[in-house]
Protein backbone atom coordinates (compact mmCIF):
# COMPACT_ATOMS: atom_id res chain seq x y z
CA UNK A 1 68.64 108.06 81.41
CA UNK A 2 72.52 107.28 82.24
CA UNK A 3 74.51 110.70 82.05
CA UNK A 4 71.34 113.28 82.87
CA UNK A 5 73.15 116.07 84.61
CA UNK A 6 76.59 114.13 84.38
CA UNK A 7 79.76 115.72 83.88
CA UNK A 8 82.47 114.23 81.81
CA UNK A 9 85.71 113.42 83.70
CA UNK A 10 88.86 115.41 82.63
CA UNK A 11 92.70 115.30 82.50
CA UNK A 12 92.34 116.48 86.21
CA UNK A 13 90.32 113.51 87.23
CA UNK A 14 92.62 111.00 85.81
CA UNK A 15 95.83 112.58 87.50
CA UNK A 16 93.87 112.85 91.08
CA UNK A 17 93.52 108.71 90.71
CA UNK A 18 96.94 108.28 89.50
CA UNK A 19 98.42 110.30 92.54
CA UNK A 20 96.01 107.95 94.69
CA UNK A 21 97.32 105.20 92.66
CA UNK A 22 101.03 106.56 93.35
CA UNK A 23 100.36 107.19 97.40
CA UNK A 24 98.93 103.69 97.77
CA UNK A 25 101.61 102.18 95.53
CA UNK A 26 104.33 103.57 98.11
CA UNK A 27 101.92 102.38 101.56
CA UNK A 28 102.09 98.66 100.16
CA UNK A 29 105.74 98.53 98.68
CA UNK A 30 107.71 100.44 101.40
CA UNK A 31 105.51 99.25 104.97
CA UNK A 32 103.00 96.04 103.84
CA UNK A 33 105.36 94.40 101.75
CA UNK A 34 108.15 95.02 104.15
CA UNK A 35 105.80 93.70 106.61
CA UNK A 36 105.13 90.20 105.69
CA UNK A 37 101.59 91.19 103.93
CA UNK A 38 101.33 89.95 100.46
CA UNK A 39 97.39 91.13 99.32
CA UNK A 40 98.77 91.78 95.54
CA UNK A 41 101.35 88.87 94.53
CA UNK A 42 102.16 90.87 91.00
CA UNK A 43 102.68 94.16 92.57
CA UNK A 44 105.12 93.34 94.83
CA UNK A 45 108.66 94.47 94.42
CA UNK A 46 110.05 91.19 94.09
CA UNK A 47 108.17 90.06 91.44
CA UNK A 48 109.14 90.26 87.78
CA UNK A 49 106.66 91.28 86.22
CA UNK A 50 105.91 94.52 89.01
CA UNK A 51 106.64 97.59 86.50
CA UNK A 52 104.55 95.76 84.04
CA UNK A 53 101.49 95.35 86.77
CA UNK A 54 101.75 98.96 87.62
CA UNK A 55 102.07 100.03 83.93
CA UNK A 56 98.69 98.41 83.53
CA UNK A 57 96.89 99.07 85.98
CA UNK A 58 97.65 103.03 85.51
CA UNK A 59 96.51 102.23 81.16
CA UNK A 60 93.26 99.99 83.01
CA UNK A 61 92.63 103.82 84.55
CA UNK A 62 92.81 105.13 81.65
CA UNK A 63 90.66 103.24 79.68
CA UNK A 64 88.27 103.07 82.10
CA UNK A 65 87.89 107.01 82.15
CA UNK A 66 87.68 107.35 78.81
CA UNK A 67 84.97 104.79 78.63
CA UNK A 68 83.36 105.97 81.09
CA UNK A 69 83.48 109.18 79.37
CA UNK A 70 82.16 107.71 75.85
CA UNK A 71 78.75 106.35 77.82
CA UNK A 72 77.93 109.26 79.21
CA UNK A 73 78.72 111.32 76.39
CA UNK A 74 76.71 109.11 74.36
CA UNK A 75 73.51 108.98 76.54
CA UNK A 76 73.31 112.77 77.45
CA UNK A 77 72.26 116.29 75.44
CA UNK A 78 76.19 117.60 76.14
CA UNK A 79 77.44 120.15 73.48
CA UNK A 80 80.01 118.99 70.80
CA UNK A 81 83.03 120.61 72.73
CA UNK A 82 82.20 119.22 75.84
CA UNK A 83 82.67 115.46 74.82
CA UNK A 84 86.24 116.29 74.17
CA UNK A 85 87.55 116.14 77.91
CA UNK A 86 90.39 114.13 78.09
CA UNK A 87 92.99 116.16 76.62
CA UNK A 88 95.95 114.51 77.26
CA UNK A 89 96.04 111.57 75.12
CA UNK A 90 100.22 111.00 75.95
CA UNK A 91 99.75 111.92 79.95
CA UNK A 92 99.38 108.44 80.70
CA UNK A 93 102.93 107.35 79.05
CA UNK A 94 104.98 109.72 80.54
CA UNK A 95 103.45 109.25 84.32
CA UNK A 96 104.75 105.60 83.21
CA UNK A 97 108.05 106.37 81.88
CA UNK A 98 108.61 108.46 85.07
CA UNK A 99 107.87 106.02 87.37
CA UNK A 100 109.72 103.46 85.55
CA UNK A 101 112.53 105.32 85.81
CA UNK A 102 111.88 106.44 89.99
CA UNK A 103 112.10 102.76 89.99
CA UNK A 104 114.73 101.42 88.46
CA UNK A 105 117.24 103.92 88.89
């Protein structure tokens, strides 16, 4: 059965792949882009649409925590309380909003 013995991931999971998210973020725009090596054409820094790539790929994490979350919540004898794990419903807009603005500014 999916979920047996499965914890559900929490706020703290979601900001441990955003920092990943962050540290790879800075390897590709600051040395492989500034290197000649294009592997993501939309997250490059001289694209248009780059904060809105970014934006979505950190809501993409998001969703697929919290889905992640609903299947094994759903397949698995957890208590009541412990299918509510991610508490920070906003967490994801403000990591946005401050990146946006360590970018633009």
């Amino acid at each position: 059965m999916i979920g047996d013995g499965a914890r559900l991931f929490r706020s703290a999971d979601l900001y441990a792949s955003y920092v990943i998210v962050a540290l790879y973020s800075i390897l590709y725009l600051f040395c492989l882009d500034r290197l000649g090596l294009h592997f993501y054409p939309m997250f490059t820094a001289r694209s248009n649409t780059c904060a809105l790539s970014f934006g979505l790929l950190l809501a993409l994490y998001y969703c697929i925590l919290t889905g992640a979350n609903r299947v094994i919540s759903s397949s698995s004898n957890l208590p009541r309380w412990e299918t509510e794990s991610l508490d920070v419903e906003i967490a994801p807009l403000v990591f946005l909003k401050a990146i946006a603005t360590a970018l633009f500014t």
